[in-house]
C-alpha atoms as a PDB file:
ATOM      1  CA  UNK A   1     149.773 137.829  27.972  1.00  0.00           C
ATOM      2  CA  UNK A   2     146.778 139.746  29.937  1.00  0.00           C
ATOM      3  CA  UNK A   3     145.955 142.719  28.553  1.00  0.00           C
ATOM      4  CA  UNK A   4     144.697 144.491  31.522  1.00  0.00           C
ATOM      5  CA  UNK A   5     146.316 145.363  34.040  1.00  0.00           C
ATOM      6  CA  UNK A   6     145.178 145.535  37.312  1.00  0.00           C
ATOM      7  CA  UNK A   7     145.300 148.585  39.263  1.00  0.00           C
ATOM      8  CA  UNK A   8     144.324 149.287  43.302  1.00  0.00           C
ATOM      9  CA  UNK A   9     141.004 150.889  44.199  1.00  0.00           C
ATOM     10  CA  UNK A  10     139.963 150.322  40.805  1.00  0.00           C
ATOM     11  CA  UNK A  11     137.021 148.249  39.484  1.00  0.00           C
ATOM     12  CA  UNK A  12     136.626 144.978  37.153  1.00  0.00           C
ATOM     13  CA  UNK A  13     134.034 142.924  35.502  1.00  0.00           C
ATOM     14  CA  UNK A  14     135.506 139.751  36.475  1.00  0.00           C
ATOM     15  CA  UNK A  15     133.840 136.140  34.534  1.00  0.00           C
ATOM     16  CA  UNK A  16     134.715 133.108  33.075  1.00  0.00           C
ATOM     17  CA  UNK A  17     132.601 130.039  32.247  1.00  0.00           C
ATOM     18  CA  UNK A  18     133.101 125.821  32.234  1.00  0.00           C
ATOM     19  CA  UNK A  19     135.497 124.694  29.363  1.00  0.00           C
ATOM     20  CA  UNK A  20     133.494 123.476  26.259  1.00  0.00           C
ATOM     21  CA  UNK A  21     130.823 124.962  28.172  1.00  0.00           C
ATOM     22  CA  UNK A  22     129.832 122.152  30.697  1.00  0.00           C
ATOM     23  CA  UNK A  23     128.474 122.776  33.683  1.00  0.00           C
ATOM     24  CA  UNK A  24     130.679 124.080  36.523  1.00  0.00           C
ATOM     25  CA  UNK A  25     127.732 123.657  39.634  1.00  0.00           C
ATOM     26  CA  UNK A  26     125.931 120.501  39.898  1.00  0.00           C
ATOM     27  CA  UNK A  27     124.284 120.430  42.745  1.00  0.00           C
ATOM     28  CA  UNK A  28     123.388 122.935  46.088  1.00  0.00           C
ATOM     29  CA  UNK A  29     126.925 121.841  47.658  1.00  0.00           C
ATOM     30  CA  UNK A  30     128.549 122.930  44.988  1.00  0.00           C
ATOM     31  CA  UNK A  31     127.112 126.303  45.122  1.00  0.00           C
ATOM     32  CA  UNK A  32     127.902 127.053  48.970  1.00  0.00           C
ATOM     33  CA  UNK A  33     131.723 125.549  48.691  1.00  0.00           C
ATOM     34  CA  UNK A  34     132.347 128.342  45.567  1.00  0.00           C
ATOM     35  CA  UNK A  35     131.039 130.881  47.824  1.00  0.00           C
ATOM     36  CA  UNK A  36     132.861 129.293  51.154  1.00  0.00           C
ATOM     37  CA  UNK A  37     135.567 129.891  49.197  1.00  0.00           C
ATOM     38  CA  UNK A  38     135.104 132.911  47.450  1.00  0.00           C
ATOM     39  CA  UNK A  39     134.686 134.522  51.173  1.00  0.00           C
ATOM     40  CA  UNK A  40     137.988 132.572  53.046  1.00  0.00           C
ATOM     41  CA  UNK A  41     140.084 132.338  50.316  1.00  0.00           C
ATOM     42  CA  UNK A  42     140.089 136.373  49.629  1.00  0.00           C
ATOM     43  CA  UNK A  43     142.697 137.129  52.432  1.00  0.00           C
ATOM     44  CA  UNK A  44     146.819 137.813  51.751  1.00  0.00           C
ATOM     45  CA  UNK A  45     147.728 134.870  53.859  1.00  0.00           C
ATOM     46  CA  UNK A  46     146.739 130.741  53.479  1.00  0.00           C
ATOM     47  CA  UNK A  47     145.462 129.107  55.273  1.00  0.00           C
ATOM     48  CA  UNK A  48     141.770 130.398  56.627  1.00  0.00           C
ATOM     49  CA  UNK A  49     140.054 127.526  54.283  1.00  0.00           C
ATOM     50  CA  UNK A  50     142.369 125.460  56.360  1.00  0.00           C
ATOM     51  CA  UNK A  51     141.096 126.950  59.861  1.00  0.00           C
ATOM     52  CA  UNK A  52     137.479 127.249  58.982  1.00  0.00           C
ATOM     53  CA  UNK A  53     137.832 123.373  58.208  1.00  0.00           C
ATOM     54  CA  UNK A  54     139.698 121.682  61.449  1.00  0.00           C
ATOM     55  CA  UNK A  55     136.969 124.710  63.313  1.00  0.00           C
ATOM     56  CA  UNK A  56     134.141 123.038  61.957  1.00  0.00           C
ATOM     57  CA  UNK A  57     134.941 119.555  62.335  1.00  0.00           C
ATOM     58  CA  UNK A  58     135.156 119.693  66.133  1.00  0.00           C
ATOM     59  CA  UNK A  59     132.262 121.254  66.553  1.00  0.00           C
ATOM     60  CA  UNK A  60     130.575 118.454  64.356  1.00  0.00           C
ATOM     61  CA  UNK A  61     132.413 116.186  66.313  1.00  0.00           C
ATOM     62  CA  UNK A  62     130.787 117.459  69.339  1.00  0.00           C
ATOM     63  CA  UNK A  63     133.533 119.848  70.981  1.00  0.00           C
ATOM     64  CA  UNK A  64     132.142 123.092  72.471  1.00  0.00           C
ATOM     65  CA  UNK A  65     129.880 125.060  70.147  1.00  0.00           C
ATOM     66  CA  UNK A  66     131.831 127.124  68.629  1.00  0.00           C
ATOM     67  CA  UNK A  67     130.920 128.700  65.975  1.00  0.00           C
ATOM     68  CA  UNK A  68     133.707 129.027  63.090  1.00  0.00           C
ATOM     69  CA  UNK A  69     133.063 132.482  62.069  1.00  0.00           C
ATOM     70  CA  UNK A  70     133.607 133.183  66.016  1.00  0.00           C
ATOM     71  CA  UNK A  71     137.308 132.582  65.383  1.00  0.00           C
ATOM     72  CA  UNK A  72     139.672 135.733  65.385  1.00  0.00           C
ATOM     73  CA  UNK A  73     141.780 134.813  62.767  1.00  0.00           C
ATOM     74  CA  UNK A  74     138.750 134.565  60.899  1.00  0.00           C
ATOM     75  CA  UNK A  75     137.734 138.087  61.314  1.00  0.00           C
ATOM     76  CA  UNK A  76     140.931 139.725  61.146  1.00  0.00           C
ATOM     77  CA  UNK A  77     141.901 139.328  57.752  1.00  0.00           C
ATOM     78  CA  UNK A  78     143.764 141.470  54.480  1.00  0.00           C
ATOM     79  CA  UNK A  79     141.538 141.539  52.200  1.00  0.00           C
ATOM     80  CA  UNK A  80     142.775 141.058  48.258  1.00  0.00           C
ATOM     81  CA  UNK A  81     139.792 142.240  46.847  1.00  0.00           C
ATOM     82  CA  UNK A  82     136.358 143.962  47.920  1.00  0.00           C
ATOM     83  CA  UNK A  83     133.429 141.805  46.026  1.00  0.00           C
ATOM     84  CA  UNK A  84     130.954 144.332  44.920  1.00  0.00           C
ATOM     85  CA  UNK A  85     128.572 142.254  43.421  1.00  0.00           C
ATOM     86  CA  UNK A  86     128.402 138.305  42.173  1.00  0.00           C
ATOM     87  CA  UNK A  87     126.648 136.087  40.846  1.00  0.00           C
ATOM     88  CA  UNK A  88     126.632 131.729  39.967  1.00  0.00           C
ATOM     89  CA  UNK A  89     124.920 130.447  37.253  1.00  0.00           C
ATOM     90  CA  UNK A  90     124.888 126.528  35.702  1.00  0.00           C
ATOM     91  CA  UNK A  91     127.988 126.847  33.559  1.00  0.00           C
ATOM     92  CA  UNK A  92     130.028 130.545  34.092  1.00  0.00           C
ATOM     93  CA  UNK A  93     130.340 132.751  36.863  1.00  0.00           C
ATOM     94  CA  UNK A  94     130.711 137.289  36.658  1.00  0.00           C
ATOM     95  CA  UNK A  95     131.841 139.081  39.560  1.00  0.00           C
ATOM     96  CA  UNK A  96     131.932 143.080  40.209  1.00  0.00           C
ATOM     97  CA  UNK A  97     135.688 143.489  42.153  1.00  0.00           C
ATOM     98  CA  UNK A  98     137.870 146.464  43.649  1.00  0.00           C
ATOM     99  CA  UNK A  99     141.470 145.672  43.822  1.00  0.00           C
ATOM    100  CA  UNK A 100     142.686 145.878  47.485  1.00  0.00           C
ATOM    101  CA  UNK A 101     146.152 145.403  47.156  1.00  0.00           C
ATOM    102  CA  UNK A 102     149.072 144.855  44.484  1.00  0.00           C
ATOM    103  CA  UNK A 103     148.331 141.856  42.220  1.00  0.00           C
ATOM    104  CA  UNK A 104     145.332 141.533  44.415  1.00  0.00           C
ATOM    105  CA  UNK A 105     142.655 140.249  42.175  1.00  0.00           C
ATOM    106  CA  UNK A 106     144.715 138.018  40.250  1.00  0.00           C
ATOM    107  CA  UNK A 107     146.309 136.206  43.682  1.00  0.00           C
ATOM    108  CA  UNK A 108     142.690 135.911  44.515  1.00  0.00           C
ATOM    109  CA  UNK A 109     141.511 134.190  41.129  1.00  0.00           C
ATOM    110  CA  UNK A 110     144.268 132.252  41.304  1.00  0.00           C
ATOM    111  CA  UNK A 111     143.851 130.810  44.488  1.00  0.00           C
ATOM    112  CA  UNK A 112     139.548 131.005  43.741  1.00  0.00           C
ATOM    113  CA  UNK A 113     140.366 128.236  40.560  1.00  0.00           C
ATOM    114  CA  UNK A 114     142.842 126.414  42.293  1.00  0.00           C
ATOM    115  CA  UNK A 115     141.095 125.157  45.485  1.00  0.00           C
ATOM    116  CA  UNK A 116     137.172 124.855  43.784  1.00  0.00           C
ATOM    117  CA  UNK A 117     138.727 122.643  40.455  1.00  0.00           C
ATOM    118  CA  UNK A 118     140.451 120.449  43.285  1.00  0.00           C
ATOM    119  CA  UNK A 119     136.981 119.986  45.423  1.00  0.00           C
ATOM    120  CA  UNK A 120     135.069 119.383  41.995  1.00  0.00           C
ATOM    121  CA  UNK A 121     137.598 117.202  40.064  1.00  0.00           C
ATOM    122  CA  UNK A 122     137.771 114.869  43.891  1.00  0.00           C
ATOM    123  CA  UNK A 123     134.069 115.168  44.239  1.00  0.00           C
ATOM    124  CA  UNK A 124     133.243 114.080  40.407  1.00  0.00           C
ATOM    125  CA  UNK A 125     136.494 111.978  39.786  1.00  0.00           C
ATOM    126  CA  UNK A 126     137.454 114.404  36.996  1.00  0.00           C
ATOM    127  CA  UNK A 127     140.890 115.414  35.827  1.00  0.00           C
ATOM    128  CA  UNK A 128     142.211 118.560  34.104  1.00  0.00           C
ATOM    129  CA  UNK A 129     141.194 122.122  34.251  1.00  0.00           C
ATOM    130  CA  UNK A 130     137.392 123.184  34.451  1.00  0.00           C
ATOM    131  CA  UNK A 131     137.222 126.902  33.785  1.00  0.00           C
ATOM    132  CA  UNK A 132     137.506 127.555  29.741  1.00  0.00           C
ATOM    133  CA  UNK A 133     141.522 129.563  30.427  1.00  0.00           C
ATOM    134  CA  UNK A 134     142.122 132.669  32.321  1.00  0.00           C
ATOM    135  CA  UNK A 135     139.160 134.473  33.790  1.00  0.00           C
ATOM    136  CA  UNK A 136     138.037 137.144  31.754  1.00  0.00           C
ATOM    137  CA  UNK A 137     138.453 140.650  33.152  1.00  0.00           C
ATOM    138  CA  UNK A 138     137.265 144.174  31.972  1.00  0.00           C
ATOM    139  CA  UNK A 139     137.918 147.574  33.585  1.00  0.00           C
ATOM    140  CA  UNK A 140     135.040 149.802  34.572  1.00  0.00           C
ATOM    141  CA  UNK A 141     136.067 153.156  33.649  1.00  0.00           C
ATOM    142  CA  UNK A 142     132.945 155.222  34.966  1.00  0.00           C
ATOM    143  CA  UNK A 143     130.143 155.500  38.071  1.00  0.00           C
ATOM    144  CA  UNK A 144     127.404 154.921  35.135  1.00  0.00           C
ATOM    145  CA  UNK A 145     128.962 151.691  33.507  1.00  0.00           C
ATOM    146  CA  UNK A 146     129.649 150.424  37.537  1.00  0.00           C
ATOM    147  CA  UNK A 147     125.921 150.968  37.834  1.00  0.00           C
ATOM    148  CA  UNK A 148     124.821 148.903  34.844  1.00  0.00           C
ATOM    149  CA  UNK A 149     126.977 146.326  35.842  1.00  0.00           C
ATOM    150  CA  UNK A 150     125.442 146.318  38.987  1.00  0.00           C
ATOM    151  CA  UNK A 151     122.184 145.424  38.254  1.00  0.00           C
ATOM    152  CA  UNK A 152     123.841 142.880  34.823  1.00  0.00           C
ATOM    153  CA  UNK A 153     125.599 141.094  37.348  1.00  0.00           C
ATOM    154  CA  UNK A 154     122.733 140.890  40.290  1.00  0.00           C
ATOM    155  CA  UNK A 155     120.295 140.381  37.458  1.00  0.00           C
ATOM    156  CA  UNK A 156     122.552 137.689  35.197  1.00  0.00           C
ATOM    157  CA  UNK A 157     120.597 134.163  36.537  1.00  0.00           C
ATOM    158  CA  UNK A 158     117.212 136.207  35.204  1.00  0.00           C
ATOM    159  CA  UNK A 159     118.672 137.935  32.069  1.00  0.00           C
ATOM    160  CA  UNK A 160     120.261 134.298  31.461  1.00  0.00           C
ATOM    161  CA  UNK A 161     116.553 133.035  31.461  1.00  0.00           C
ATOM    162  CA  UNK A 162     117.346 130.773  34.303  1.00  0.00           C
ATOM    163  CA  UNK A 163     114.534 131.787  36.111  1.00  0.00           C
ATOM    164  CA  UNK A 164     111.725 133.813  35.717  1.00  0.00           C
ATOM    165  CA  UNK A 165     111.673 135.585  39.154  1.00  0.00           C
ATOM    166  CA  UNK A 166     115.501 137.097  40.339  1.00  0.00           C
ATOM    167  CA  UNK A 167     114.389 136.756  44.258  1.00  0.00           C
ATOM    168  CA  UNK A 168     114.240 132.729  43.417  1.00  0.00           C
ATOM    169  CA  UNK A 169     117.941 132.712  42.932  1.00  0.00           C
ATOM    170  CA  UNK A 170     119.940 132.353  46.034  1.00  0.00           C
ATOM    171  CA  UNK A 171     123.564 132.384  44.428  1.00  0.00           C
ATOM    172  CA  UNK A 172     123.919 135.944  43.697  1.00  0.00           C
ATOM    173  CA  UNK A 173     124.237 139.005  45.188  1.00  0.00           C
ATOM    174  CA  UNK A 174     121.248 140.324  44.167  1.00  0.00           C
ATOM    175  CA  UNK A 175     118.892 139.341  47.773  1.00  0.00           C
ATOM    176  CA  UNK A 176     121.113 141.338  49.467  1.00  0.00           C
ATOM    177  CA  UNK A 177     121.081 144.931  47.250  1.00  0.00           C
ATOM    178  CA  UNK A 178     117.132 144.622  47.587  1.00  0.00           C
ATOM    179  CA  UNK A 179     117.062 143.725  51.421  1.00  0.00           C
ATOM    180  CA  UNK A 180     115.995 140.743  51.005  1.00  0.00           C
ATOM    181  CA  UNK A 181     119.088 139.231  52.967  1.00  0.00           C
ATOM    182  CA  UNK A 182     121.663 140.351  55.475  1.00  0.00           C
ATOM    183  CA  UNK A 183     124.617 139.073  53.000  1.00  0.00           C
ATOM    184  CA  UNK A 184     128.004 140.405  54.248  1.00  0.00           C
ATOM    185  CA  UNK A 185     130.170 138.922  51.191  1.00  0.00           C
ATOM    186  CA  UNK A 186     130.103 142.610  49.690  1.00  0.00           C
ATOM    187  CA  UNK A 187     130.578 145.553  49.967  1.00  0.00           C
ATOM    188  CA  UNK A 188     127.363 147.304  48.624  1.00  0.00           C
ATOM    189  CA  UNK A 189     127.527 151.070  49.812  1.00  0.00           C
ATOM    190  CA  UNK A 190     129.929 152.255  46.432  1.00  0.00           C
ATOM    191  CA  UNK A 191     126.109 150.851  44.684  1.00  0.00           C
ATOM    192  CA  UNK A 192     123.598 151.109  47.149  1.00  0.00           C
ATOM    193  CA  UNK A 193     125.016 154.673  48.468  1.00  0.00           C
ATOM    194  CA  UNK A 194     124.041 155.808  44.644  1.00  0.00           C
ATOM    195  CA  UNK A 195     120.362 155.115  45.823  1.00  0.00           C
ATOM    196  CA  UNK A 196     120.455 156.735  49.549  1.00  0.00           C
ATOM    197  CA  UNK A 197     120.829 153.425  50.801  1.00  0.00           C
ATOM    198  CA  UNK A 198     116.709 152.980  49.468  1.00  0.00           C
ATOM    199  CA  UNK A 199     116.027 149.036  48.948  1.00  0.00           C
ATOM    200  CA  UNK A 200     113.378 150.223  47.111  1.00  0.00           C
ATOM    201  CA  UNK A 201     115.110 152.670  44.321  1.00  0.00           C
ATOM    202  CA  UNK A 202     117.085 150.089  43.612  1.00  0.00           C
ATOM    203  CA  UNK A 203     115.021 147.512  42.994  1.00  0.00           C
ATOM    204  CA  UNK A 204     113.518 149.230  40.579  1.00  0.00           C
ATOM    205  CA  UNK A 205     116.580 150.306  39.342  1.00  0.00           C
ATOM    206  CA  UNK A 206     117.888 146.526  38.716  1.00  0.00           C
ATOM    207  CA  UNK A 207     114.690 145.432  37.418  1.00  0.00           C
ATOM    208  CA  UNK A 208     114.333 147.913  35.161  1.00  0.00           C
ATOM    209  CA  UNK A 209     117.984 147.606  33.457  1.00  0.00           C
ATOM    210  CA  UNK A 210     117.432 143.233  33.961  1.00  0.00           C
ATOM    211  CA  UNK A 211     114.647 143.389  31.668  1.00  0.00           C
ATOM    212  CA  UNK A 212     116.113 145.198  29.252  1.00  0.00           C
ATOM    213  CA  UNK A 213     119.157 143.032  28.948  1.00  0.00           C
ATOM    214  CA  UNK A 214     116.997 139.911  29.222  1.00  0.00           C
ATOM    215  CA  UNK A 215     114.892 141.688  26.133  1.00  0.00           C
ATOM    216  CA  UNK A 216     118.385 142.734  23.943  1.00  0.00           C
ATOM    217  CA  UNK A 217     119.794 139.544  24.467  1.00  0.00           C
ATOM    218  CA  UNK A 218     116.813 137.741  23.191  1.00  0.00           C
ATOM    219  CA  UNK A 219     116.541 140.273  19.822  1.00  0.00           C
ATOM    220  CA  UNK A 220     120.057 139.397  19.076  1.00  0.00           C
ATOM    221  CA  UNK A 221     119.655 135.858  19.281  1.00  0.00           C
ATOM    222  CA  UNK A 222     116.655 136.110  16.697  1.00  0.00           C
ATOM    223  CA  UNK A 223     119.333 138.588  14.604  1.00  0.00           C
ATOM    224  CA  UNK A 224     121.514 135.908  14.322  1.00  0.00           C
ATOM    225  CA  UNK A 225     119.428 133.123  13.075  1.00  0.00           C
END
């Protein structure tokens, strides 16, 4: 039984990792489906995975360019969720999300696991569930804990040690809160509108807090051994 309960126009630490750890992205494609799905799949009807796909097959097979995100249907959507902030590593996943509408974020997590274990179990001839259980989900009960999320979530490839330089990481959200990309998964002004909307303060901002993280999580990993 969840313990939380999800609430509308409230916000949640959403993650979850591989089971027994393994690796959940393998390669680049496996990246842009999660967040091809991630974008159509957050909508209170089916079916604009479906539409996206049958779009963008005639216009590979040489129909009229027409670009799939030029599609109505595509742009006039109910949203489940808002995605504040996310972010892909190897093996586990975290997301910042605002319910939208009742039962909103799980439908959307539900329908998230669903269609990306399908694609990787047919791509790697796998069976069986990939995510470790339910996703993981905590409330955020203030502005200050939203903003430290913020910049753990943008920041996680770097704080994970991943890479040494956050801007070298394409699979987060974190290009687009320093202006380093015109991203329109989220919704960034409830962050960014913190910061006057400056690139700047909040790059500093999310550095600042990364390295810290990056710095605790290393001193409790020496605590430990």
């Amino acid at each position: 039984m969840r313990k939380t309960v999800f609430a509308n126009d409230e916000h949640y630490h959403i993650y979850n990792r591989g089971t027994d750890k393994r690796e959940v992205f393998a390669d680049e494609k496996d990246y842009h489906k999660f967040l091809l799905c991630l974008d159509l799949l957050n909508d209170e009807d089916a079916g604009l995975m479906a539409l996206w796909r049958d779009l963008h097959k005639k216009t590979a097979a040489g129909f009229p360019k027409v670009q799939p995100w030029a599609s109505p249907r595509l742009n006039l959507r109910k949203p489940l969720v808002s995605i504040i902030a996310y972010c892909l590593n190897p093996n586990h996943y975290h997301f910042i999300l605002k319910q939208k509408e009742d039962r909103g974020i799980e439908k959307f997590m539900q329908k998230l696991g669903t269609s990306y274990t399908m694609y990787f179990n047919k791509k790697y001839s796998r069976s069986g569930v990939l995510f470790q259980g339910r996703f993981k989900a905590i409330h955020i009960t203030s502005n200050e804990y939203l903003l430290y999320l913020s910049a753990y979530v943008n920041g996680n490839n770097f704080i994970h040690k991943y890479n040494k330089d956050m801007e070298a990481w394409p699979y987060a959200s974190y290009l687009d809160y320093v202006g380093k990309r015109d991203g329109k998964l989220c919704d960034k002004e409830i962050i960014l509108g913190q910061f006057d909307n400056d690139f700047s303060q909040y790059t500093k901002y999310i550095r600042d807090n990364a390295q810290y993280l990056k710095e605790k999580k290393e001193m409790e990993k020496y605590a430990l051994e």
